[in-house]
PDB file of N, CA and C in Angstrom:
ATOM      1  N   UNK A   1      15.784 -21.707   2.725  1.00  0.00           N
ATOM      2  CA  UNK A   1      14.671 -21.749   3.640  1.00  0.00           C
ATOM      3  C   UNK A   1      13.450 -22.383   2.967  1.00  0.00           C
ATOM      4  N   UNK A   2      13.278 -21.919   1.956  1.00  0.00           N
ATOM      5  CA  UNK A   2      11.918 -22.908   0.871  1.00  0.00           C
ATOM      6  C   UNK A   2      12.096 -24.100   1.089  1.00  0.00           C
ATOM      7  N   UNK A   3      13.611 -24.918   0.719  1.00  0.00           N
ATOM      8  CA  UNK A   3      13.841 -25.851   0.769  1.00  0.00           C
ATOM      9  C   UNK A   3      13.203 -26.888   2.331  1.00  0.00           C
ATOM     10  N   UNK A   4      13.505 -26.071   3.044  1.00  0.00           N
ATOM     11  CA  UNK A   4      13.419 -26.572   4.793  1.00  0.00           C
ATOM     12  C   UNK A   4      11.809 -26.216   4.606  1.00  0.00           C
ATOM     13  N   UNK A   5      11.406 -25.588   4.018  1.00  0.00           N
ATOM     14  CA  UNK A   5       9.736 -25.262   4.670  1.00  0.00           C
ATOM     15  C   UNK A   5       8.821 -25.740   3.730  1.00  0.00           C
ATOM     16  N   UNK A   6       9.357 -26.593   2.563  1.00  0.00           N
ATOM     17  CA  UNK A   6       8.418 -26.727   1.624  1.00  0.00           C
ATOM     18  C   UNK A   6       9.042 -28.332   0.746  1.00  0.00           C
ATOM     19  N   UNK A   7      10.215 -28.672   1.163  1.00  0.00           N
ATOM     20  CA  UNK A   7      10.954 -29.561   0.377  1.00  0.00           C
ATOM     21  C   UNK A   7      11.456 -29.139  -1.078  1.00  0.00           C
ATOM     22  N   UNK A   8      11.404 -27.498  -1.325  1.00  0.00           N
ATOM     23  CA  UNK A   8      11.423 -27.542  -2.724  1.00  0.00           C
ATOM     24  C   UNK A   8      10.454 -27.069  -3.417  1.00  0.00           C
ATOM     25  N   UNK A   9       9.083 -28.022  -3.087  1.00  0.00           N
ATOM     26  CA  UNK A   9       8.099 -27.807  -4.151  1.00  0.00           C
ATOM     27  C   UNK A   9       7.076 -26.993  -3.655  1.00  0.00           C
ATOM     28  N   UNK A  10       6.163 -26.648  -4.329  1.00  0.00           N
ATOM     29  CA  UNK A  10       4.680 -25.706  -4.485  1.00  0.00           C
ATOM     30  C   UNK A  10       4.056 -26.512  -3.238  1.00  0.00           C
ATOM     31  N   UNK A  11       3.121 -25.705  -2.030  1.00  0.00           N
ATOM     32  CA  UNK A  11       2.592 -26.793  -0.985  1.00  0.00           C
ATOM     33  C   UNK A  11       0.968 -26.367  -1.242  1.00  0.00           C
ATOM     34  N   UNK A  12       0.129 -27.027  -0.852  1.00  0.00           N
ATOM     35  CA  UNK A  12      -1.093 -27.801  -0.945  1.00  0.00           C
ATOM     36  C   UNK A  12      -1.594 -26.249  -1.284  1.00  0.00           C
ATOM     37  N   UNK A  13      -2.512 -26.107  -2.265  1.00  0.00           N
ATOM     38  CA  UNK A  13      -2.647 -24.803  -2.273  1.00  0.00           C
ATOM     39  C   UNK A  13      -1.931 -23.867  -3.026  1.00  0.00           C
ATOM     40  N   UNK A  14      -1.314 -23.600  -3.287  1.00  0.00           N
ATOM     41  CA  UNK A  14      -0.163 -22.640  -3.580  1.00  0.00           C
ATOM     42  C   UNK A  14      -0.402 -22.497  -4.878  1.00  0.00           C
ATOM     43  N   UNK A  15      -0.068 -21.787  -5.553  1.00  0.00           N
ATOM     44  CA  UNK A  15       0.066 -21.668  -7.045  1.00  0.00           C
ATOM     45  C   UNK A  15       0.963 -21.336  -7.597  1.00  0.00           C
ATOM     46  N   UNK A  16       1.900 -20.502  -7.235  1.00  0.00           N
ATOM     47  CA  UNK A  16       3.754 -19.800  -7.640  1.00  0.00           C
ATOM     48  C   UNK A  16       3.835 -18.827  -6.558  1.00  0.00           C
ATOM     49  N   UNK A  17       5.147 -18.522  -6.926  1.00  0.00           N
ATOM     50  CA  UNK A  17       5.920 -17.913  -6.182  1.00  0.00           C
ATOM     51  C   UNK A  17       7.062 -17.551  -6.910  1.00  0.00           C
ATOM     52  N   UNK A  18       7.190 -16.144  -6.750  1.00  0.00           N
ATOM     53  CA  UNK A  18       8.705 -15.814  -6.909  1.00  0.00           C
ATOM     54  C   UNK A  18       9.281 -15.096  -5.708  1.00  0.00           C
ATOM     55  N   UNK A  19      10.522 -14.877  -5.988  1.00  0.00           N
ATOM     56  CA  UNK A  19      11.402 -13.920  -4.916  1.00  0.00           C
ATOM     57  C   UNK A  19      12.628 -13.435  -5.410  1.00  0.00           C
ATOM     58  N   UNK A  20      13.041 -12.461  -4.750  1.00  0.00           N
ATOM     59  CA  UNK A  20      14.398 -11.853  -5.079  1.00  0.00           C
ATOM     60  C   UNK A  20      14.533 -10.728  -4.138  1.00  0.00           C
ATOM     61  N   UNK A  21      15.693  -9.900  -4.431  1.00  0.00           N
ATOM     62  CA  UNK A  21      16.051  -8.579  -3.653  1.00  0.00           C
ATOM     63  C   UNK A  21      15.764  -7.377  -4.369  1.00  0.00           C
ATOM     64  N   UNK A  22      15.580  -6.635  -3.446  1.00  0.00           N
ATOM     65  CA  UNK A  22      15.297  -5.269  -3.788  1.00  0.00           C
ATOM     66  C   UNK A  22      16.308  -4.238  -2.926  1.00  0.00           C
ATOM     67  N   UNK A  23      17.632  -4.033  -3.194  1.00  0.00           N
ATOM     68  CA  UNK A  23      18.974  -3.379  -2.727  1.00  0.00           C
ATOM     69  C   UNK A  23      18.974  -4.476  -1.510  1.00  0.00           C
ATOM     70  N   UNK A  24      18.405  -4.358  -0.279  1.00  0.00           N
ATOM     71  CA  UNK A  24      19.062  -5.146   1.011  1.00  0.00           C
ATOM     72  C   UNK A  24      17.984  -5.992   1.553  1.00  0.00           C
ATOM     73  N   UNK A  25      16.793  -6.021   0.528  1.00  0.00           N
ATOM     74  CA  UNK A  25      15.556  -6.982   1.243  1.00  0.00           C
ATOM     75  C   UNK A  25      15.529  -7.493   0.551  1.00  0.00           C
ATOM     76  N   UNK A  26      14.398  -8.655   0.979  1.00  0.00           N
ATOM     77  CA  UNK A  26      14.201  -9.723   0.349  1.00  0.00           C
ATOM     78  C   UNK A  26      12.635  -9.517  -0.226  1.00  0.00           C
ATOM     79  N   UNK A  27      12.390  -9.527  -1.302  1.00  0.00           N
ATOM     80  CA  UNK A  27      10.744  -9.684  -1.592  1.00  0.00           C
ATOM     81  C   UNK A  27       9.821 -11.226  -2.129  1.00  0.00           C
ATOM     82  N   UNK A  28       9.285 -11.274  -1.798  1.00  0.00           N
ATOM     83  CA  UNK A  28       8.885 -12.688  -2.277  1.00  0.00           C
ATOM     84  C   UNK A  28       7.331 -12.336  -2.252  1.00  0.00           C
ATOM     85  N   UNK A  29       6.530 -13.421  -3.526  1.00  0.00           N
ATOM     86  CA  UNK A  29       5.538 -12.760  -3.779  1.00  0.00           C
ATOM     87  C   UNK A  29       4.770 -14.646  -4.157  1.00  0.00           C
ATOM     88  N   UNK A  30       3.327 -14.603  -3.234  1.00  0.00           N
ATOM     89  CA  UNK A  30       3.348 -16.380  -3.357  1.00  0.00           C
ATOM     90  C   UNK A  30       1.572 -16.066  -3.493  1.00  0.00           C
ATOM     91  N   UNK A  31       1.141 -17.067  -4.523  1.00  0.00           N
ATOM     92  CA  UNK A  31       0.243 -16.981  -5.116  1.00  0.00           C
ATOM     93  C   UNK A  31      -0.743 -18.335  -4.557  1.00  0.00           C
ATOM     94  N   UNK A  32      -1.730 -18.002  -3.597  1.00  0.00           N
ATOM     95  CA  UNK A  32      -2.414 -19.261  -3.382  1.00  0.00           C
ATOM     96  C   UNK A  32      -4.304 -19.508  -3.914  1.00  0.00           C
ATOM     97  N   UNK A  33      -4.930 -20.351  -3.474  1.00  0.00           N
ATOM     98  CA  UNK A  33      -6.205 -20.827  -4.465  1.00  0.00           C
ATOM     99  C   UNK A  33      -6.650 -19.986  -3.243  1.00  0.00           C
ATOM    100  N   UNK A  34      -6.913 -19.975  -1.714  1.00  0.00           N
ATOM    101  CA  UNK A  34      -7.593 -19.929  -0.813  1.00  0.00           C
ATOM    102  C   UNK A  34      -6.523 -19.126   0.676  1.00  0.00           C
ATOM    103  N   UNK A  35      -7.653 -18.120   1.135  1.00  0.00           N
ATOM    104  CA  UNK A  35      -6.631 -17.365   2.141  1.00  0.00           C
ATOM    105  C   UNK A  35      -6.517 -18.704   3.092  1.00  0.00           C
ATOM    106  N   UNK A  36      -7.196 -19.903   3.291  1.00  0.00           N
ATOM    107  CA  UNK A  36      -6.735 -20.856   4.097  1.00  0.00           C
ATOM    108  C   UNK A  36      -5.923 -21.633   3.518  1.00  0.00           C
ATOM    109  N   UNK A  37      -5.554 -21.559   2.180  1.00  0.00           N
ATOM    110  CA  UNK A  37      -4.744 -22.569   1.447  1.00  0.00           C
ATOM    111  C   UNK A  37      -3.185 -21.939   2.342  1.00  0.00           C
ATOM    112  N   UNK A  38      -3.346 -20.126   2.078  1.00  0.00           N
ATOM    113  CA  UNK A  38      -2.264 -19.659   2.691  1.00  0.00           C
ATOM    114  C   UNK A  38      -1.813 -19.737   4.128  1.00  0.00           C
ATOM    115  N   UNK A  39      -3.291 -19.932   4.841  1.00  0.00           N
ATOM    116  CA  UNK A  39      -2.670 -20.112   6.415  1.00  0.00           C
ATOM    117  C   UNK A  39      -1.952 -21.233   6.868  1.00  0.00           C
ATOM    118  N   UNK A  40      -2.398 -22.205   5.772  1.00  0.00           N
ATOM    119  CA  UNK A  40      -1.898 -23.653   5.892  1.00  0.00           C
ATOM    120  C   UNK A  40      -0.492 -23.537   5.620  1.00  0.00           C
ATOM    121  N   UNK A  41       0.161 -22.518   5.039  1.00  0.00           N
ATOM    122  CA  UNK A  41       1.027 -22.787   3.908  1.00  0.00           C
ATOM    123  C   UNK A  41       2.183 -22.441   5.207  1.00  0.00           C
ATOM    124  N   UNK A  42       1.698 -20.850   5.933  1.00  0.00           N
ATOM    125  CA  UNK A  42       2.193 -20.071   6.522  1.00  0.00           C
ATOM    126  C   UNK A  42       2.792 -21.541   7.874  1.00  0.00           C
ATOM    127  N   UNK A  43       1.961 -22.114   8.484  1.00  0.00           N
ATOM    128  CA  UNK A  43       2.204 -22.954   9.197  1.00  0.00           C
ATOM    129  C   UNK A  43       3.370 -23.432   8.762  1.00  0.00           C
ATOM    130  N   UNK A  44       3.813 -24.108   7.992  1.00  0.00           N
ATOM    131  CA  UNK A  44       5.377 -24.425   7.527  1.00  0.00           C
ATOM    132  C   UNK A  44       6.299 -23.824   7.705  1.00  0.00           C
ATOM    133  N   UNK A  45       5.882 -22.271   7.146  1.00  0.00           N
ATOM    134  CA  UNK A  45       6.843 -21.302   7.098  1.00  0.00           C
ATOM    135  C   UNK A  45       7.519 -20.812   8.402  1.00  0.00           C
ATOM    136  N   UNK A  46       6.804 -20.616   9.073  1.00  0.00           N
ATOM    137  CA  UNK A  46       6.740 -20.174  10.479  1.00  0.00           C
ATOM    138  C   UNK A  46       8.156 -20.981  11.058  1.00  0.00           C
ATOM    139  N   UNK A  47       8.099 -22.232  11.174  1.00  0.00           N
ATOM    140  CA  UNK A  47       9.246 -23.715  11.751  1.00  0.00           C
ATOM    141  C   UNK A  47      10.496 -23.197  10.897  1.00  0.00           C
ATOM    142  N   UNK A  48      10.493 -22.688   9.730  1.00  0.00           N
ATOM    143  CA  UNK A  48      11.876 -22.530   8.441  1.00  0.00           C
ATOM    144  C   UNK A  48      12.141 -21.707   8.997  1.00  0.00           C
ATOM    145  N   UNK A  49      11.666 -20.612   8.854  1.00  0.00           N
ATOM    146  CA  UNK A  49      12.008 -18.958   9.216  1.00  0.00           C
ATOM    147  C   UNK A  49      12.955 -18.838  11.025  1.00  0.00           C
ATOM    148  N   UNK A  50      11.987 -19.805  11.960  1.00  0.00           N
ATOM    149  CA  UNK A  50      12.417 -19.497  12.963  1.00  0.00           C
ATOM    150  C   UNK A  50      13.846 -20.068  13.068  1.00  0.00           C
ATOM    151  N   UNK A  51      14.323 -21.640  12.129  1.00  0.00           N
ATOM    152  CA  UNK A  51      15.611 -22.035  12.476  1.00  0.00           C
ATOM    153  C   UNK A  51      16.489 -21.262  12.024  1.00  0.00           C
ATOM    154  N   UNK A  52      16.088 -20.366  11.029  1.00  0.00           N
ATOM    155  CA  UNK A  52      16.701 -19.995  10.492  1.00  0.00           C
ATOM    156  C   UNK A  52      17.180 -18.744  10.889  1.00  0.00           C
ATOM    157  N   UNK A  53      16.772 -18.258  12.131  1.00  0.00           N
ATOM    158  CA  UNK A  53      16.444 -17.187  12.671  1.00  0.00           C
ATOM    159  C   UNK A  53      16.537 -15.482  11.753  1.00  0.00           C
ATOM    160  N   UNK A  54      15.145 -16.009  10.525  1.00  0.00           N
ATOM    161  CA  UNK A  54      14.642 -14.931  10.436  1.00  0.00           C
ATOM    162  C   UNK A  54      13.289 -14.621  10.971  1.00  0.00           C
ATOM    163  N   UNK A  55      13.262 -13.361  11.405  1.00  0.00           N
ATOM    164  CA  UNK A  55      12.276 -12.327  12.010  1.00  0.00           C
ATOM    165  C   UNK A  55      11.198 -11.869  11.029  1.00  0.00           C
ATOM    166  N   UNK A  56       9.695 -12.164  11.851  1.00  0.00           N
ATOM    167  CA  UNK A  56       8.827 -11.656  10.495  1.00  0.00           C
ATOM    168  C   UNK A  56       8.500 -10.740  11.054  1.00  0.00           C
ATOM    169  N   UNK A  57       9.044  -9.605  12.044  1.00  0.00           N
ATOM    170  CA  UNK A  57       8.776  -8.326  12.831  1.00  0.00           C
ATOM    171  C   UNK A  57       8.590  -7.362  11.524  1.00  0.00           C
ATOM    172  N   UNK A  58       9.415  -7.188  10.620  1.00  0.00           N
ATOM    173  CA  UNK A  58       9.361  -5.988   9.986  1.00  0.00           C
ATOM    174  C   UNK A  58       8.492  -6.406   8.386  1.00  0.00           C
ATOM    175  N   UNK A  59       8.095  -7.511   8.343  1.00  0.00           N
ATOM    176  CA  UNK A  59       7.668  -7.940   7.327  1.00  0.00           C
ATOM    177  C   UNK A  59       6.580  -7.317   6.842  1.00  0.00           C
ATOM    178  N   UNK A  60       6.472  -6.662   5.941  1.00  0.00           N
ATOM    179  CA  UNK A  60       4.508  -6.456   5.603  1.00  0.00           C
ATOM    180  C   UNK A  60       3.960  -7.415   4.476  1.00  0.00           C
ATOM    181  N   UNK A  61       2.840  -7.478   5.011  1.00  0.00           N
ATOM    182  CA  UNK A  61       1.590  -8.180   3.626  1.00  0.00           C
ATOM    183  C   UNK A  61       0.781  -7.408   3.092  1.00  0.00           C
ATOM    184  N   UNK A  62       1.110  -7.729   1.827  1.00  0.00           N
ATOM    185  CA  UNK A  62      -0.317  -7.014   1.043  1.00  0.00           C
ATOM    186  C   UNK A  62      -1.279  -8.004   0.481  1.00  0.00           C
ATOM    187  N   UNK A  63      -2.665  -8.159   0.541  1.00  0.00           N
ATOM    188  CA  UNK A  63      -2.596  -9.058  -0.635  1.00  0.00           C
ATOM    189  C   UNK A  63      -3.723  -8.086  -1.880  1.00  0.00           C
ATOM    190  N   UNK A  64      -3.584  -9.340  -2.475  1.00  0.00           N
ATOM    191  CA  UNK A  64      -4.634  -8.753  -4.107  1.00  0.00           C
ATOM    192  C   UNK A  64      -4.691 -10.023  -5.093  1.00  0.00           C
ATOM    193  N   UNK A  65      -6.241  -9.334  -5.112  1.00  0.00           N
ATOM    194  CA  UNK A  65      -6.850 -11.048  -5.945  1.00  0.00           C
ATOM    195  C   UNK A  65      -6.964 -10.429  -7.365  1.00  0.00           C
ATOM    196  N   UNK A  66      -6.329 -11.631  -7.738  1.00  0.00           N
ATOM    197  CA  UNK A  66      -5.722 -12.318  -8.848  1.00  0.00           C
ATOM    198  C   UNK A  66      -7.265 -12.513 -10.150  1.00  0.00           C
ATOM    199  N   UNK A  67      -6.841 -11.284 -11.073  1.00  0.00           N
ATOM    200  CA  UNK A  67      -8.210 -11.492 -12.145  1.00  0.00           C
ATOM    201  C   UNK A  67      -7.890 -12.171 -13.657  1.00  0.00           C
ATOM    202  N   UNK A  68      -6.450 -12.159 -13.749  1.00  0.00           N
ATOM    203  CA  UNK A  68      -6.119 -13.346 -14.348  1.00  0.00           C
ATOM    204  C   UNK A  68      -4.430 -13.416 -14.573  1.00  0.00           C
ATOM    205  N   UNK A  69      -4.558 -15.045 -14.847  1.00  0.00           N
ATOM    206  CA  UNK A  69      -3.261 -15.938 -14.742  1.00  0.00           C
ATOM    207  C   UNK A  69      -2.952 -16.731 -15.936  1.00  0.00           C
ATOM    208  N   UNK A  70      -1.878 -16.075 -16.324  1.00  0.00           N
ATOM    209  CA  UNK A  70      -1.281 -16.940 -17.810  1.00  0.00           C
ATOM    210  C   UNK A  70       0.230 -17.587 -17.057  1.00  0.00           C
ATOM    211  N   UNK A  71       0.080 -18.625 -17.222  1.00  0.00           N
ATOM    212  CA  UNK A  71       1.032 -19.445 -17.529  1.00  0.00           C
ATOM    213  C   UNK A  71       1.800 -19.807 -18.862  1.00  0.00           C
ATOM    214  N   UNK A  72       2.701 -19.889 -18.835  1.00  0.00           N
ATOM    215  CA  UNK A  72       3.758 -20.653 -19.652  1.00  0.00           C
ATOM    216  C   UNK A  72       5.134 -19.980 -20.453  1.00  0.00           C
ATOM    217  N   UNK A  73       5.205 -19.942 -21.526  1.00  0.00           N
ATOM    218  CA  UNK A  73       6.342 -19.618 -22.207  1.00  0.00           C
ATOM    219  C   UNK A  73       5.878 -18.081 -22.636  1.00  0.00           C
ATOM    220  N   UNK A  74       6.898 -17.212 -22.607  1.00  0.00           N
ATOM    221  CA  UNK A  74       6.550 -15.880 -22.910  1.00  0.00           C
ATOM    222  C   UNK A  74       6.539 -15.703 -24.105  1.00  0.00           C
ATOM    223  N   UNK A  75       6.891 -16.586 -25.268  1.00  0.00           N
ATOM    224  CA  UNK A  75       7.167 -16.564 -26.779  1.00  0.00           C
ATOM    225  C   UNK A  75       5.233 -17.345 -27.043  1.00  0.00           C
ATOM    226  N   UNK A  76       4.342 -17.639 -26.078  1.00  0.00           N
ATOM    227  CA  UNK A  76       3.366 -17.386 -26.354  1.00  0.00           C
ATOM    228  C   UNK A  76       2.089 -16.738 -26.352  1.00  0.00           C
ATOM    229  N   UNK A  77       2.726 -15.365 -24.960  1.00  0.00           N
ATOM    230  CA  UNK A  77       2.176 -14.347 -24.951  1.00  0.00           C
ATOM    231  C   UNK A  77       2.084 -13.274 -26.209  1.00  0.00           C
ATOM    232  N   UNK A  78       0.750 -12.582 -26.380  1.00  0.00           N
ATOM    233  CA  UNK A  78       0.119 -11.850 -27.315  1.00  0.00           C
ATOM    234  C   UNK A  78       1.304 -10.224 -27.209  1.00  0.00           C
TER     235      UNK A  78
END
């Protein structure tokens, strides 16, 4: 579904993302610059999800701003 809603890559805005399961759900967790960077983002999502016919009925959002962000290799974390 990323693939169909994003080509793959990070979209305008965005900063990462991961995802995986948690026993029978799916969690995914997406990191953007701007809550409009995200509405923009959501617009994509919306077209993937529906061919795909998943349901964002049971979905919840949380969000929480981000007081800091390390990137890179974990062999250069402290």
């Amino acid at each position: 579904m990323r693939d169909q809603a994003t080509g793959g890559k990070l979209l305008d805005g965005e900063l990462f993302y991961v995802d995986g399961y948690q026993g029978d759900e799916i969690w995914a967790i997406d990191a953007w610059e701007t809550r409009e960077a995200c509405d923009r983002g959501m617009e994509k999502w919306g077209p993937a999800m529906q061919a795909a016919s998943v349901s964002m009925d049971d979905m919840t959002l949380e969000e929480f701003e981000i007081d800091q962000l390390h990137l890179g290799s974990a062999e250069r974390l402290p």
